[in-house]
Protein backbone atom coordinates (compact mmCIF):
# COMPACT_ATOMS: atom_id res chain seq x y z
CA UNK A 1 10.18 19.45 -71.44
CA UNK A 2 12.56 17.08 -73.27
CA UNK A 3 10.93 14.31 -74.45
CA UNK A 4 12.51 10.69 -74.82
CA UNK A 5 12.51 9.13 -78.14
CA UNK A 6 12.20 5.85 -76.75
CA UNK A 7 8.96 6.68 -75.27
CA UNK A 8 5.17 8.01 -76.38
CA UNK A 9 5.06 11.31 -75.93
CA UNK A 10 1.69 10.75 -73.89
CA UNK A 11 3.25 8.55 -72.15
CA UNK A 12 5.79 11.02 -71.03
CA UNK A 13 3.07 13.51 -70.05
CA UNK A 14 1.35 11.38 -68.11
CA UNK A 15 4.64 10.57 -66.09
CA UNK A 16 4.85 14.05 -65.58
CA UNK A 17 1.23 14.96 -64.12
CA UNK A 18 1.84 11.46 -62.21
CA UNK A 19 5.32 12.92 -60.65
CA UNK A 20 3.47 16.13 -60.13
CA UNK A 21 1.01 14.08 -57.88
CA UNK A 22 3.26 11.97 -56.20
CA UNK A 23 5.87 15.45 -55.27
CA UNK A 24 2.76 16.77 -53.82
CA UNK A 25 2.63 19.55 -56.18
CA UNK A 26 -0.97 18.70 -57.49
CA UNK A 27 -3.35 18.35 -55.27
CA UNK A 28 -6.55 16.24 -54.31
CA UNK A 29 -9.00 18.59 -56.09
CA UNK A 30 -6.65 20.99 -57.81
CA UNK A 31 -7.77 21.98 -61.18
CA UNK A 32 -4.79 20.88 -64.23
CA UNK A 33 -4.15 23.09 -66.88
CA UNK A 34 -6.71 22.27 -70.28
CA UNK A 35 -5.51 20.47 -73.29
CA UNK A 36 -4.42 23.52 -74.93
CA UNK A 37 -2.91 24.83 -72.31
CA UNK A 38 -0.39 21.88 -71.41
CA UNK A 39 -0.07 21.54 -75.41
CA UNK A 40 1.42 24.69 -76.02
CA UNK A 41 3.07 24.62 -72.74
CA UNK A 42 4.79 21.45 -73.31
CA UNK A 43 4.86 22.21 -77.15
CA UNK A 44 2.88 19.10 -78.23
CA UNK A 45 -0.29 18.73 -80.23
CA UNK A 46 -3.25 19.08 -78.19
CA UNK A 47 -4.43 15.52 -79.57
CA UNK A 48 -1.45 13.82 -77.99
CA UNK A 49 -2.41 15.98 -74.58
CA UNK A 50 -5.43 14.35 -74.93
CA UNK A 51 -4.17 11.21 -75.24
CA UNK A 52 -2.64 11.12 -72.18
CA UNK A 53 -5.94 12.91 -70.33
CA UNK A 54 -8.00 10.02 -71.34
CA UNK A 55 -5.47 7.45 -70.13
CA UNK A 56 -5.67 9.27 -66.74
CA UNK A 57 -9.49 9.44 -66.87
CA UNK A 58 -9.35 5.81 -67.22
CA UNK A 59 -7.15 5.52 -64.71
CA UNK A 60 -8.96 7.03 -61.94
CA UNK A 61 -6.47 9.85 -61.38
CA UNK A 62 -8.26 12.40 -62.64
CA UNK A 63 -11.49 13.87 -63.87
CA UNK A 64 -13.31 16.38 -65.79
CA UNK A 65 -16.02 18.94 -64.63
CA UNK A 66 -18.08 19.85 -67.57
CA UNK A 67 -17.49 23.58 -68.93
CA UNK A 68 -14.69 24.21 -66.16
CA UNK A 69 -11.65 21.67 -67.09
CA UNK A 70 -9.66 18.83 -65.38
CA UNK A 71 -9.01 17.96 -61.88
CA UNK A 72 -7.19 15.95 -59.86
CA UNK A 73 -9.67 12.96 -58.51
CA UNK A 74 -9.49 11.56 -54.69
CA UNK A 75 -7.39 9.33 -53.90
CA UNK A 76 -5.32 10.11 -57.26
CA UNK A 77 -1.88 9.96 -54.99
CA UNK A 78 -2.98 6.25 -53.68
CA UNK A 79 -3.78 5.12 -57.39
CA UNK A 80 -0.61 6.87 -59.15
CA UNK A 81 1.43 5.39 -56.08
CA UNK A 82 0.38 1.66 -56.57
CA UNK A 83 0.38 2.09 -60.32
CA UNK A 84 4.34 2.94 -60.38
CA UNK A 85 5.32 0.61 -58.00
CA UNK A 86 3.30 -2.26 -59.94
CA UNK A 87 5.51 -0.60 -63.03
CA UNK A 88 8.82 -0.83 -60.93
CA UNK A 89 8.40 -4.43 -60.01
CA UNK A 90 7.20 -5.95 -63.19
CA UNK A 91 9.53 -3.70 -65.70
CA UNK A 92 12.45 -1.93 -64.17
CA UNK A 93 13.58 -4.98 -60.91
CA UNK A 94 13.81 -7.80 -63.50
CA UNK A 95 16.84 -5.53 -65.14
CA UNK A 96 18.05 -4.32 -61.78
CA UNK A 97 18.95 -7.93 -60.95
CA UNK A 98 20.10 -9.33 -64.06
CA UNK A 99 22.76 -6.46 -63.44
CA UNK A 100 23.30 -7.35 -59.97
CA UNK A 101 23.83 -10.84 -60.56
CA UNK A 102 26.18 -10.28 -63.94
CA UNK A 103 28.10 -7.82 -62.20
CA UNK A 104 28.26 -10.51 -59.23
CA UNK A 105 26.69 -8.05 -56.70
CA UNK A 106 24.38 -8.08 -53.44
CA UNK A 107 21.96 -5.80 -52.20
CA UNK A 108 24.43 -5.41 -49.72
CA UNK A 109 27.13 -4.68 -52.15
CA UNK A 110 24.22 -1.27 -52.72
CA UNK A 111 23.69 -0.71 -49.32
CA UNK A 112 26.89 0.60 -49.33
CA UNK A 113 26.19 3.78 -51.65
CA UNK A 114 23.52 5.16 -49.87
């Protein structure tokens, strides 16, 4: 995985197991590869893997079964889904239209390019 600079690293991973969840490649219920696993997958410290497992446990999204590892928790898709959109709207629109209106642009000036 390349990694942005302008990011956390956890950060990062968590966007990744979130994408993962959204794409429907993880599951309701499907186990997640450990903390050392990812790390050395990823080729991060296991701390910063972590990291981003606790901010996911916190989250709701997932969940971990004592002595067997991490899973993905119900109704992880739902919470991931209205997390990122809250995200889009409060971080990433505010920029979209400041560049709309400096470029002097519509939405249906976009429309256009789909």
């Amino acid at each position: 995985m390349d990694f942005n600079k302008n990011k956390p690293i956890y950060l990062q991973i968590v966007d990744l197991i979130y994408e993962k969840i959204l794409s429907g490649e993880f599951h309701e219920g499907d186990r997640i590869l450990s903390v050392r696993e990812l790390g050395i997958e990823l080729g991060v410290n296991p701390n910063t893997v972590m990291r981003s497992f606790e901010l996911m446990q916190r989250n709701g999204v997932i969940a971990t079964k004592r002595g067997i590892g991490f899973y993905i928790c119900e109704n992880a898709k739902q919470i991931v889904l209205n997390e990122q959109k809250k995200d889009f709207i409060e971080n990433e629109l505010p920029a979209f239209f400041k560049k709309l209106e400096l470029y002097g642009m519509t939405i249906e000036d976009i429309k256009k390019y789909k």
